[in-house]
N, C-alpha and C. Protein backbone atom coordinates (compact mmCIF):
# COMPACT_ATOMS: atom_id res chain seq x y z
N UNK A 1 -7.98 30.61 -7.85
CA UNK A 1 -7.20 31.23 -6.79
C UNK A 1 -6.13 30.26 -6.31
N UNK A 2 -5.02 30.58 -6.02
CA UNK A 2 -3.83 29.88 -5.57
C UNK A 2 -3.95 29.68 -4.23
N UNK A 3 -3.78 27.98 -4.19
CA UNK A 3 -3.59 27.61 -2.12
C UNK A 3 -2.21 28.48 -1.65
N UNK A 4 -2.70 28.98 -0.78
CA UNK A 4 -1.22 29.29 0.12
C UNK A 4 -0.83 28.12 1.03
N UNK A 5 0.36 27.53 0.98
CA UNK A 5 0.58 26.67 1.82
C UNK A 5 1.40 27.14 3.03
N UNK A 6 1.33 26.61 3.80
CA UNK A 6 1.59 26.87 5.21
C UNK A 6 2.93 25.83 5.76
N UNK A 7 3.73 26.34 7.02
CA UNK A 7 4.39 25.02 7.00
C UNK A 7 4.04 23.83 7.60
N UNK A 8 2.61 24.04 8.61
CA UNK A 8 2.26 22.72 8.90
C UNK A 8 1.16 22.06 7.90
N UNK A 9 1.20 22.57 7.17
CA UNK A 9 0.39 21.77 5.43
C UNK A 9 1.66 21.04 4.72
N UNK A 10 2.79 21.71 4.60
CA UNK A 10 3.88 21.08 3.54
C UNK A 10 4.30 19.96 5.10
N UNK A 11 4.72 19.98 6.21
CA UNK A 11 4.83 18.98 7.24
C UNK A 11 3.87 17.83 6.76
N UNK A 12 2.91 17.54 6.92
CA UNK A 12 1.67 16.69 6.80
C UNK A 12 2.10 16.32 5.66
N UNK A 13 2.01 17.02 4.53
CA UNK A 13 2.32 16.33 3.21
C UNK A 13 3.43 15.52 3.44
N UNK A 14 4.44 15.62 3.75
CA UNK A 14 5.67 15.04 3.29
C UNK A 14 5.81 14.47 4.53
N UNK A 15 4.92 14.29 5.43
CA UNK A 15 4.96 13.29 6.34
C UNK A 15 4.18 12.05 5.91
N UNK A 16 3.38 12.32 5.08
CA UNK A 16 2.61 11.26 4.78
C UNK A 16 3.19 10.55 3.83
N UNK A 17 3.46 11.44 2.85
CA UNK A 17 4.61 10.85 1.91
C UNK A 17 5.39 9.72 2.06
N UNK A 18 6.35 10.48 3.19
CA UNK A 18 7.11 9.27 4.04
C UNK A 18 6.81 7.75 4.24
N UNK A 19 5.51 7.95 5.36
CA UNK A 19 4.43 7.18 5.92
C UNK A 19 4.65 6.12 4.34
N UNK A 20 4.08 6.63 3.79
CA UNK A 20 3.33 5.70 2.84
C UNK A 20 4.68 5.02 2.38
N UNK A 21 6.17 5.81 2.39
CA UNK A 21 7.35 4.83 1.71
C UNK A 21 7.91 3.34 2.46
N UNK A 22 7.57 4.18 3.93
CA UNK A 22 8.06 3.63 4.67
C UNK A 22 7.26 2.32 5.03
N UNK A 23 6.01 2.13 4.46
CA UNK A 23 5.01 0.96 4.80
C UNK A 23 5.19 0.12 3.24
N UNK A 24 5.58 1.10 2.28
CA UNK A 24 5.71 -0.25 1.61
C UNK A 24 7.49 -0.85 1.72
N UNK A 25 8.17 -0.40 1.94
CA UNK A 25 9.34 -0.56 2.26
C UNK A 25 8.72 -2.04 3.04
N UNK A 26 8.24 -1.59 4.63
CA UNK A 26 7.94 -2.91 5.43
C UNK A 26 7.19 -4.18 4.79
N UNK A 27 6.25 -3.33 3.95
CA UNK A 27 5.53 -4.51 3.21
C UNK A 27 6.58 -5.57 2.70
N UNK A 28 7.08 -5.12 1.99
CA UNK A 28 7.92 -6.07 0.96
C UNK A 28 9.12 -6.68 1.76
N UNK A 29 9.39 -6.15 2.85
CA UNK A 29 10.22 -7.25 3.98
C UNK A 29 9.39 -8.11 4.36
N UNK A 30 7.86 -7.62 5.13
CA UNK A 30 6.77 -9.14 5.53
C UNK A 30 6.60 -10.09 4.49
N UNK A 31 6.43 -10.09 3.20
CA UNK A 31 6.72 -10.71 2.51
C UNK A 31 8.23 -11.47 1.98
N UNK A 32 9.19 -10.98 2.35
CA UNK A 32 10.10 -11.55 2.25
C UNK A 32 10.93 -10.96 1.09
N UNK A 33 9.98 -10.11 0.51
CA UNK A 33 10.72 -9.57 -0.85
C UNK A 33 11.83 -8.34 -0.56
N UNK A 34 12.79 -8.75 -0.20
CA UNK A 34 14.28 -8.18 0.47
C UNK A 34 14.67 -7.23 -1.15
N UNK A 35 14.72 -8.15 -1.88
CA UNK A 35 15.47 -7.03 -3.43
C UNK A 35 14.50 -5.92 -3.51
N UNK A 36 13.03 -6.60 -3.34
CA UNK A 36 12.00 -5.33 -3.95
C UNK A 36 12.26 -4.46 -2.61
N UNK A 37 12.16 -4.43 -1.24
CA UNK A 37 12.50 -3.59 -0.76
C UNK A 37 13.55 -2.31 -0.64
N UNK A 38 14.74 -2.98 -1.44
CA UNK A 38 16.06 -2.60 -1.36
C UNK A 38 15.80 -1.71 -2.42
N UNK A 39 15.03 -2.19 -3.42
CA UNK A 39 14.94 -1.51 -4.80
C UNK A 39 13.92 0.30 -4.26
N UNK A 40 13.17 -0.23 -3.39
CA UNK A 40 12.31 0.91 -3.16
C UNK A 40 13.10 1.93 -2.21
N UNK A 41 14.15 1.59 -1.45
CA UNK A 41 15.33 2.22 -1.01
C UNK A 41 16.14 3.10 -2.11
N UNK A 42 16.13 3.04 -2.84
CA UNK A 42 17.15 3.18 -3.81
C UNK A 42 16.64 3.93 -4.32
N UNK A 43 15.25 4.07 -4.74
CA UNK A 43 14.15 4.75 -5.44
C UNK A 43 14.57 5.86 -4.71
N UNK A 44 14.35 6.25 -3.16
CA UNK A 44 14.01 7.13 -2.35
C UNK A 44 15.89 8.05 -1.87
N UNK A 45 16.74 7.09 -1.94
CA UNK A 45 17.75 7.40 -2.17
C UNK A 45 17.61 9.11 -3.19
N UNK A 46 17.34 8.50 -4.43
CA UNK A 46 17.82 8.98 -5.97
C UNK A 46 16.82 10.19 -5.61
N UNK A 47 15.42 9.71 -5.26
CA UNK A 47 14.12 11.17 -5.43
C UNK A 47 14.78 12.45 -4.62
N UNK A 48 15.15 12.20 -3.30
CA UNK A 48 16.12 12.90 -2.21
C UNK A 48 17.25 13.49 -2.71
N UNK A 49 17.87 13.04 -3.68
CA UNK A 49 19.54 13.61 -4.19
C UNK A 49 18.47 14.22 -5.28
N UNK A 50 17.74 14.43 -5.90
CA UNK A 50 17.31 15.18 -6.50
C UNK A 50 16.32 16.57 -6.20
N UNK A 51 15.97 16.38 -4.62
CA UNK A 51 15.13 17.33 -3.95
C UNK A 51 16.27 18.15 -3.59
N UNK A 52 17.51 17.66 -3.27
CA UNK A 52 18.42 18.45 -2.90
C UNK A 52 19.17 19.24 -3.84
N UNK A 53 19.04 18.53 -4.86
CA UNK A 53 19.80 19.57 -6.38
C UNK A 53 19.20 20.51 -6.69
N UNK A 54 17.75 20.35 -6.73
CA UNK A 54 16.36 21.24 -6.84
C UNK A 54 17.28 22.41 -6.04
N UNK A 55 16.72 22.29 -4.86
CA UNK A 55 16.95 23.19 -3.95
C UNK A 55 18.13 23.73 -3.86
N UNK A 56 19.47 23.17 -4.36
CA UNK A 56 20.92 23.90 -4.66
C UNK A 56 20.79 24.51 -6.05
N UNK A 57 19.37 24.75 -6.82
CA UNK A 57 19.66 25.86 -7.80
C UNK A 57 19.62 27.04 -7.36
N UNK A 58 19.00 27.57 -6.25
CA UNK A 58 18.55 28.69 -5.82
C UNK A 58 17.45 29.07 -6.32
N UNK A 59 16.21 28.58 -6.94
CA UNK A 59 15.00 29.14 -7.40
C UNK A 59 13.84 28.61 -6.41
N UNK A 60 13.73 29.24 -5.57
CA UNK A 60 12.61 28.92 -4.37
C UNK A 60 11.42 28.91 -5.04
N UNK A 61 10.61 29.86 -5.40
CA UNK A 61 9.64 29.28 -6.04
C UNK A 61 9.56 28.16 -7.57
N UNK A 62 10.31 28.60 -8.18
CA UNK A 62 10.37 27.51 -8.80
C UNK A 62 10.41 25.72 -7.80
N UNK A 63 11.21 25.84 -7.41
CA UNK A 63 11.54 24.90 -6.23
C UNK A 63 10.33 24.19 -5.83
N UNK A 64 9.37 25.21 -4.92
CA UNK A 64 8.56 25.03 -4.27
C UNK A 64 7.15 24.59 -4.91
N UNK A 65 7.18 25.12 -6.53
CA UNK A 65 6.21 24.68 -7.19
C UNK A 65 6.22 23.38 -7.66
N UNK A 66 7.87 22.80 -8.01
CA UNK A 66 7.86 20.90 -8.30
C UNK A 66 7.98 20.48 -7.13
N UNK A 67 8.22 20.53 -6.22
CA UNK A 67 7.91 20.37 -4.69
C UNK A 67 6.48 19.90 -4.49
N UNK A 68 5.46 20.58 -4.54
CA UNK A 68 3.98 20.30 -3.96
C UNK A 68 3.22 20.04 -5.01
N UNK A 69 3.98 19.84 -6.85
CA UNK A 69 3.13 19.57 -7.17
C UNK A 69 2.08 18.25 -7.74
N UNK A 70 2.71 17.22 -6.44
CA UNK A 70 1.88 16.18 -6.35
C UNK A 70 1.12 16.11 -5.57
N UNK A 71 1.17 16.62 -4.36
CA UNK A 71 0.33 17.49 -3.70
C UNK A 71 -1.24 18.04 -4.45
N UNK A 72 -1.16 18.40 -4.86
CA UNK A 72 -2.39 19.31 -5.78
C UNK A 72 -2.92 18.59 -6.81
N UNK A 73 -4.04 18.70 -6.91
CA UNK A 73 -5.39 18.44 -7.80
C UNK A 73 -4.69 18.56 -9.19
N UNK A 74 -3.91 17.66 -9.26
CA UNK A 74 -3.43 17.89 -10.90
C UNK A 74 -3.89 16.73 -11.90
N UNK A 75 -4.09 16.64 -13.22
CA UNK A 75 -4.49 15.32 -13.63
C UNK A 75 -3.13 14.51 -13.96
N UNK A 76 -2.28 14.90 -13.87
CA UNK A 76 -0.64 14.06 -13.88
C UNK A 76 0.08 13.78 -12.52
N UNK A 77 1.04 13.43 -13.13
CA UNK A 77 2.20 13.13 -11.61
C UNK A 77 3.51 13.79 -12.23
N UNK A 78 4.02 14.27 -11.41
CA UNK A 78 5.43 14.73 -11.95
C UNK A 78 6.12 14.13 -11.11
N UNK A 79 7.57 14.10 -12.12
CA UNK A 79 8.57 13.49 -11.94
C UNK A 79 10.14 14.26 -12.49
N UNK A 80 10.71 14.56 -11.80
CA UNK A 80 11.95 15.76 -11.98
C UNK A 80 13.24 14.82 -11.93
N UNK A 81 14.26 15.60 -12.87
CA UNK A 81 15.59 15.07 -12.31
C UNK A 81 16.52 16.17 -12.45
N UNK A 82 17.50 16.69 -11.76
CA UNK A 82 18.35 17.59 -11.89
C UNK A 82 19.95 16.87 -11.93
N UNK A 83 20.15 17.12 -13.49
CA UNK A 83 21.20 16.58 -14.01
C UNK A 83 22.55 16.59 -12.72
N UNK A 84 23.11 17.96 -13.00
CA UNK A 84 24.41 17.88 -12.00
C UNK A 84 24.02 19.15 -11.15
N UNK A 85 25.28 19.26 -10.03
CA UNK A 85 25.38 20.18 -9.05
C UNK A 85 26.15 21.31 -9.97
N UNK A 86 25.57 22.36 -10.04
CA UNK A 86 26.72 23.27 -10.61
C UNK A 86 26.75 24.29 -9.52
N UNK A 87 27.36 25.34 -10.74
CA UNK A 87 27.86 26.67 -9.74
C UNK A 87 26.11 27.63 -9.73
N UNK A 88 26.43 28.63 -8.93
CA UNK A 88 25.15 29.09 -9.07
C UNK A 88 25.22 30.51 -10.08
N UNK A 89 23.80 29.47 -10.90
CA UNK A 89 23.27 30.28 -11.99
C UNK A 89 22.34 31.00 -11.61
N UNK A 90 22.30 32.78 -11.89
CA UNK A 90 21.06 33.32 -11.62
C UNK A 90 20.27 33.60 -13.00
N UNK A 91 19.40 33.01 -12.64
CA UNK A 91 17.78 32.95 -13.97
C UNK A 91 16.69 33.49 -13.28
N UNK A 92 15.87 33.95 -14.05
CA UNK A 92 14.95 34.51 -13.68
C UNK A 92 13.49 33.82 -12.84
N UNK A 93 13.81 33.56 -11.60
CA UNK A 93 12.94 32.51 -11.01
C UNK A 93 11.61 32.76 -10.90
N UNK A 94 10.99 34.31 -10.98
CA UNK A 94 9.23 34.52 -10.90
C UNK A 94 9.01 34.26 -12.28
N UNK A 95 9.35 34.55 -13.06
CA UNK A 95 9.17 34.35 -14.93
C UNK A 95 9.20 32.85 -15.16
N UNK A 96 10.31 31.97 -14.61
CA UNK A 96 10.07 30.25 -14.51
C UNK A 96 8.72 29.74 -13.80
N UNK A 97 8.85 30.28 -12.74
CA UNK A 97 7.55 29.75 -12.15
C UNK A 97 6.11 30.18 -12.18
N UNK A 98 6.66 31.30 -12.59
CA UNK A 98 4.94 31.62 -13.38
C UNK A 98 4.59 30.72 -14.48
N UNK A 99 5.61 30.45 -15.73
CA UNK A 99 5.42 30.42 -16.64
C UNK A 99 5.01 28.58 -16.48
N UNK A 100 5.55 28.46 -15.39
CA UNK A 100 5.54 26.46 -15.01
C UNK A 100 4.04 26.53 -14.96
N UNK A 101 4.28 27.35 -13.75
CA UNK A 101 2.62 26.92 -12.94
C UNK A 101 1.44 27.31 -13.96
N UNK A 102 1.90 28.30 -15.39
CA UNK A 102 0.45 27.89 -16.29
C UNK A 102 0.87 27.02 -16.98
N UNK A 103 1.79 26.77 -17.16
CA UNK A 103 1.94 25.46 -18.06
C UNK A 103 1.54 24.24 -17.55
N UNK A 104 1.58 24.02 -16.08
CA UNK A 104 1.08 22.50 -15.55
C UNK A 104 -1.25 23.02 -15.66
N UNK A 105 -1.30 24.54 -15.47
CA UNK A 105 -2.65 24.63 -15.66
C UNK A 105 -3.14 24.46 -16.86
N UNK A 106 -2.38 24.47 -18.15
CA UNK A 106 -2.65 24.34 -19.76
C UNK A 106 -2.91 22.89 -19.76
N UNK A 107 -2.06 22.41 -19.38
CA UNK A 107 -1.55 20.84 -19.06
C UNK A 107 -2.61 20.41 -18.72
N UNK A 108 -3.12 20.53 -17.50
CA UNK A 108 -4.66 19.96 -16.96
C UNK A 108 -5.92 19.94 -17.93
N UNK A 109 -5.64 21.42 -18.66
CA UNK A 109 -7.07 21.16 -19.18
C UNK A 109 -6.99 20.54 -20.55
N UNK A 110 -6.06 20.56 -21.32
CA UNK A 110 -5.69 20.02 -22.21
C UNK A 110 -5.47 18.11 -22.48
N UNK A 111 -5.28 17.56 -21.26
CA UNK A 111 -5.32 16.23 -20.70
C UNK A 111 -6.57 15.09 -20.38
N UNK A 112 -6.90 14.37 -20.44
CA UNK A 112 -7.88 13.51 -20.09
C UNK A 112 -7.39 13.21 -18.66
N UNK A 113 -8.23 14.03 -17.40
CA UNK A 113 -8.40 13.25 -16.06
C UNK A 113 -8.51 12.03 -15.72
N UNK A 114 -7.89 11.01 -15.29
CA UNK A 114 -8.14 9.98 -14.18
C UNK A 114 -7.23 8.81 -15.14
N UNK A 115 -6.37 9.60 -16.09
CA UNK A 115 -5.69 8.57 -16.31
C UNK A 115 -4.57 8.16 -16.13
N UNK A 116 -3.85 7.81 -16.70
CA UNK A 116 -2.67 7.27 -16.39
C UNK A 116 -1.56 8.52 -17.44
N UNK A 117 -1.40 9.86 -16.89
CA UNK A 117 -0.70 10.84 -17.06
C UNK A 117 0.58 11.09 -16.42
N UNK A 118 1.74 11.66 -17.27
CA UNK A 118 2.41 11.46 -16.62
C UNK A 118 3.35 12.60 -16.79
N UNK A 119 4.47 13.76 -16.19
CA UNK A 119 5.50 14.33 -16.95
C UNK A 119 6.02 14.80 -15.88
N UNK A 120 7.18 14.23 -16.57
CA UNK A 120 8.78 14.24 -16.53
C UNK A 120 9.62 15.69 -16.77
N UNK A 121 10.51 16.15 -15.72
CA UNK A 121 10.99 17.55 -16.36
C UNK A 121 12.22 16.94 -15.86
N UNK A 122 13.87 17.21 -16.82
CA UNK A 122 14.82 17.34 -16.43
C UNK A 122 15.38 18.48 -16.95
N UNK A 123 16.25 18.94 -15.22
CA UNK A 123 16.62 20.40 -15.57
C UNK A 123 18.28 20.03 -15.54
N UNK A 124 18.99 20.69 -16.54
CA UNK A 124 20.50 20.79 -17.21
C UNK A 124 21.16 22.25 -16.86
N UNK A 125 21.74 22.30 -16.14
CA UNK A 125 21.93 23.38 -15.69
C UNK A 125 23.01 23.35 -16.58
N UNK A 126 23.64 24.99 -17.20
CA UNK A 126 24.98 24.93 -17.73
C UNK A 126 25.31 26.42 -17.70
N UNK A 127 26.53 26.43 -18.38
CA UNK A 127 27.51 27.82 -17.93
C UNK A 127 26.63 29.09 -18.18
N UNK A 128 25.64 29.29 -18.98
CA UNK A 128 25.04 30.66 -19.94
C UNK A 128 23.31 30.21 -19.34
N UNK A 129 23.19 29.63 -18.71
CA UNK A 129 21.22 29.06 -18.28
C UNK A 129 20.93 28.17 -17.74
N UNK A 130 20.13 27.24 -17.98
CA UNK A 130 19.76 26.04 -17.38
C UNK A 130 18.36 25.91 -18.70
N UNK A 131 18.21 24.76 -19.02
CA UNK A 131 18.12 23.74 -19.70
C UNK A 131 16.85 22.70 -19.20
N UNK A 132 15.80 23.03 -19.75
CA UNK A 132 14.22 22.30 -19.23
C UNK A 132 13.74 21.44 -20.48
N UNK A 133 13.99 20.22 -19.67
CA UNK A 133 13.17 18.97 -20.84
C UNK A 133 11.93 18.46 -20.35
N UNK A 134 10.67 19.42 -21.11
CA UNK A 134 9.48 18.64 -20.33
C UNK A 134 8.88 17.36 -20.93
N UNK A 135 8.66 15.75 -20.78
CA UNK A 135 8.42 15.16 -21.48
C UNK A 135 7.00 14.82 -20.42
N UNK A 136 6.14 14.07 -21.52
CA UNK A 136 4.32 13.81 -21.45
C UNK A 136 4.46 12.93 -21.45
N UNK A 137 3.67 11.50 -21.14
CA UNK A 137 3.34 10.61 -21.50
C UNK A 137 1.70 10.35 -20.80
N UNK A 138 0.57 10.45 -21.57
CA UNK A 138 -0.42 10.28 -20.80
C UNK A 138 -1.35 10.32 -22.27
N UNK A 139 -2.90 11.00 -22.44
CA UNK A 139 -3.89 11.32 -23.02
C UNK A 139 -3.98 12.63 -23.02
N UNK A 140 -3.83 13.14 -23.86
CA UNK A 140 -3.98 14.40 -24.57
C UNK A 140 -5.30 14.86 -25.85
N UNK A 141 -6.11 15.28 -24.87
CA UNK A 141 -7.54 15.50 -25.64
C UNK A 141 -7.75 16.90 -26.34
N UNK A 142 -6.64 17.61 -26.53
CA UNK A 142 -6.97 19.03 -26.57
C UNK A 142 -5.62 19.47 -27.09
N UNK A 143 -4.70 19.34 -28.33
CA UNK A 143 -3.04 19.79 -28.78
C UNK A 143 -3.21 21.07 -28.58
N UNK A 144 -4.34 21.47 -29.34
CA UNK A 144 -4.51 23.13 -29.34
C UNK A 144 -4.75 23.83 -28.16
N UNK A 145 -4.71 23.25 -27.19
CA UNK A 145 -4.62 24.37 -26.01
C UNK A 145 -3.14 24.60 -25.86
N UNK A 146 -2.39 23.51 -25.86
CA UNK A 146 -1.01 23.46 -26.06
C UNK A 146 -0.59 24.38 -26.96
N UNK A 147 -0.62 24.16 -27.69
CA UNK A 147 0.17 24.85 -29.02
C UNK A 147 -0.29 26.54 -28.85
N UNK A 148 -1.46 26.80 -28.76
CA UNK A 148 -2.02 28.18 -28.08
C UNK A 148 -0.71 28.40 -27.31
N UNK A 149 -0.80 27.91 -25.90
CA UNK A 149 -0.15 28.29 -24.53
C UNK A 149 1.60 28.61 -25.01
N UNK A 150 1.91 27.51 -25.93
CA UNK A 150 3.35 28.01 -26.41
C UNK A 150 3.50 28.57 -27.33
N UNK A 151 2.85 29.44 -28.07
CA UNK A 151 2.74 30.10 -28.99
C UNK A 151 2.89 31.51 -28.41
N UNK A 152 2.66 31.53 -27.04
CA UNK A 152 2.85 33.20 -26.34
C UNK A 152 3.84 33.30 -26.16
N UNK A 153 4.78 34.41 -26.03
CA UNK A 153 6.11 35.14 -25.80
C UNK A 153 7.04 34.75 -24.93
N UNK A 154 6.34 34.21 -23.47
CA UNK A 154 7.03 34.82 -22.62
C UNK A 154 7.83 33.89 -22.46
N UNK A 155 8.11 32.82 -23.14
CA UNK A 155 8.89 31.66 -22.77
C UNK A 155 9.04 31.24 -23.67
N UNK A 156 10.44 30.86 -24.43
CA UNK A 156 10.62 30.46 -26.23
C UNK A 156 10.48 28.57 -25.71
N UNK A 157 9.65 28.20 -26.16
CA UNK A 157 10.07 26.57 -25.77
C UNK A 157 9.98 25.86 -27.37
N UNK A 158 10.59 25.11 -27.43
CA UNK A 158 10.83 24.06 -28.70
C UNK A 158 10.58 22.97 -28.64
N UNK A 159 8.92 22.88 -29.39
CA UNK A 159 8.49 21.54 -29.71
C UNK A 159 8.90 20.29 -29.96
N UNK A 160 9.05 19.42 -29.68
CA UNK A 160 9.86 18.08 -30.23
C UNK A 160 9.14 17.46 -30.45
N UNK A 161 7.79 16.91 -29.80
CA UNK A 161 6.81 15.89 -30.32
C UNK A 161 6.15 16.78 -29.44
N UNK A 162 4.28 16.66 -30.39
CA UNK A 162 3.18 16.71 -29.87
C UNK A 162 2.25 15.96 -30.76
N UNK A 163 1.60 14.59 -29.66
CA UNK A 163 0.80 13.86 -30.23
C UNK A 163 -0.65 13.38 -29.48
N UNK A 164 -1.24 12.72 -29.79
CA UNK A 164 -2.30 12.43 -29.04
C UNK A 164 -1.70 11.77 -27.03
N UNK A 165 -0.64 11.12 -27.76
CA UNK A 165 -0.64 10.75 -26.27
C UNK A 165 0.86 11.07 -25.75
N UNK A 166 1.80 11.67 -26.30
CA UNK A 166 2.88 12.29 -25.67
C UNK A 166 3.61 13.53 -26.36
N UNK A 167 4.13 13.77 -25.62
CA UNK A 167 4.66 15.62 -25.93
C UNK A 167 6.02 15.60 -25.28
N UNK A 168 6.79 16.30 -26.24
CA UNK A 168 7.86 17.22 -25.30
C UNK A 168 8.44 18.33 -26.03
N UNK A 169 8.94 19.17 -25.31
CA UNK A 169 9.76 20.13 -25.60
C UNK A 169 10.89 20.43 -24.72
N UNK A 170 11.73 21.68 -25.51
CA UNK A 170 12.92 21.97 -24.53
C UNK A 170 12.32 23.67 -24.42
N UNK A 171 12.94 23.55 -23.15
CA UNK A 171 12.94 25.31 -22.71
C UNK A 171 14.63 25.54 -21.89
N UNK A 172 15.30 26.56 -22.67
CA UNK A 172 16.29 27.32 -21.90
C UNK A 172 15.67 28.68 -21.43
N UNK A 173 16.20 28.74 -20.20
CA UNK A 173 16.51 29.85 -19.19
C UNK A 173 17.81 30.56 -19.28
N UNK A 174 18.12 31.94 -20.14
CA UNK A 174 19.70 32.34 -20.07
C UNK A 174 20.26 33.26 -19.14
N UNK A 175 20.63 32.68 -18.40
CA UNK A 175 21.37 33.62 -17.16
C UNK A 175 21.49 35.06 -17.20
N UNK A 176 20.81 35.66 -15.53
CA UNK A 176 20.80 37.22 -16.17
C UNK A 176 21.35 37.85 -15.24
C-alpha cells in the first residue's frame, strides 16, 4: 500500500534534511576545515538548482516521487540531475510515475539491502520528449527481475549495461 504523505510529513522531512546539512556544514568550520565546508555549500547549492529544474518540468507527481524518494524504505539512494531549463514539454506524467515508482519497487527486490546502492537518473529534456538516464551502481542479486520488469510494454527503455553490480539504461518520454 502507498504512504500518503501529508504536508507536515514532507515539512519534517526536509527539515531534517536541512538540520543534518547544516550541522555538518558547522562541523567542518569547528574543525577548521573552511574548503570542506565551502565544498558542502556548493554541494547544496547544485542539489537545490536541481530541485528547482525538477519542479520547472511540470510533472508533479513525477516530481514528487524523486522528491521523497530518500525518504522511504528503499535499498538505494537516489541521485537526479536535470540537464537544462527548457520550454515546457507536455509528457505523460501518471504513465512516468507509475512506471518510476515500479521500477524503483523492481529495483528493491532485485538488489542486495544494506549496501552500498546507488542510482543516478539524469533527465534531458528536448524539443519532441525528455530523455531518462537511469544509472546503478550497487549489488544486484536478481538481473532477471530486471529484465522481466523491462521487458513489459509500457515503457520502451534501452539497456546499456546490466551486470552483477551496475546497470543502466535510457528511457525517452515523446511529447503528447
Amino acid at each position: 500500500m502507498e504512504k500518503e504523505w501529508d504536508i507536515i510529513e514532507v515539512l519534517r522531512h526536509s527539515r531534517h534534511d536541512w538540520l543534518n546539512k547544516l550541522q555538518l556544514i558547522k562541523a567542518n568550520l569547528d574543525l577548521g576545515r573552511i574548503d570542506r565546508a565551502k565544498k558542502v555549500i556548493d554541494e547544496i547549492v547544485i542539489e537545490t538548482q536541481h530541485e528547482t529544474k525538477l519542479s520547472n518540468l511540470l510533472l508533479p507527481k513525477f516530481a514528487a516521487l524523486l522528491l521523497k524518494t530518500n525518504w522511504e524504505n528503499h535499498s538505494f539512494r537516489l541521485e537526479y540531475e536535470v540537464f537544462q531549463d527548457s520550454e515546457y514539454i507536455k509528457i505523460d506524467d501518471g504513465i512516468l510515475a507509475d512506471w518510476t515508482k515500479s521500477f524503483f519497487n523492481c529495483l528493491d527486490q532485485a538488489i542486495e539491502a544494506f549496501q552500498e546502492n546507488d542510482l543516478s537518473i539524469t533527465i534531458e529534456p528536448q524539443s519532441n520528449g525528455i530523455r531518462f538516464f537511469f544509472d546503478f551502481r550497487g549489488i544486484i542479486s536478481n538481473n532477471q527481475l530486471i529484465e522481466a520488469f523491462l521487458a513489459e510494454p509500457a515503457i520502451h527503455a534501452e539497456v546499456k549495461d546490466l551486470s552483477n553490480n551496475e546497470f543502466s539504461m535510457e528511457v525517452f518520454m515523446p511529447a503528447i
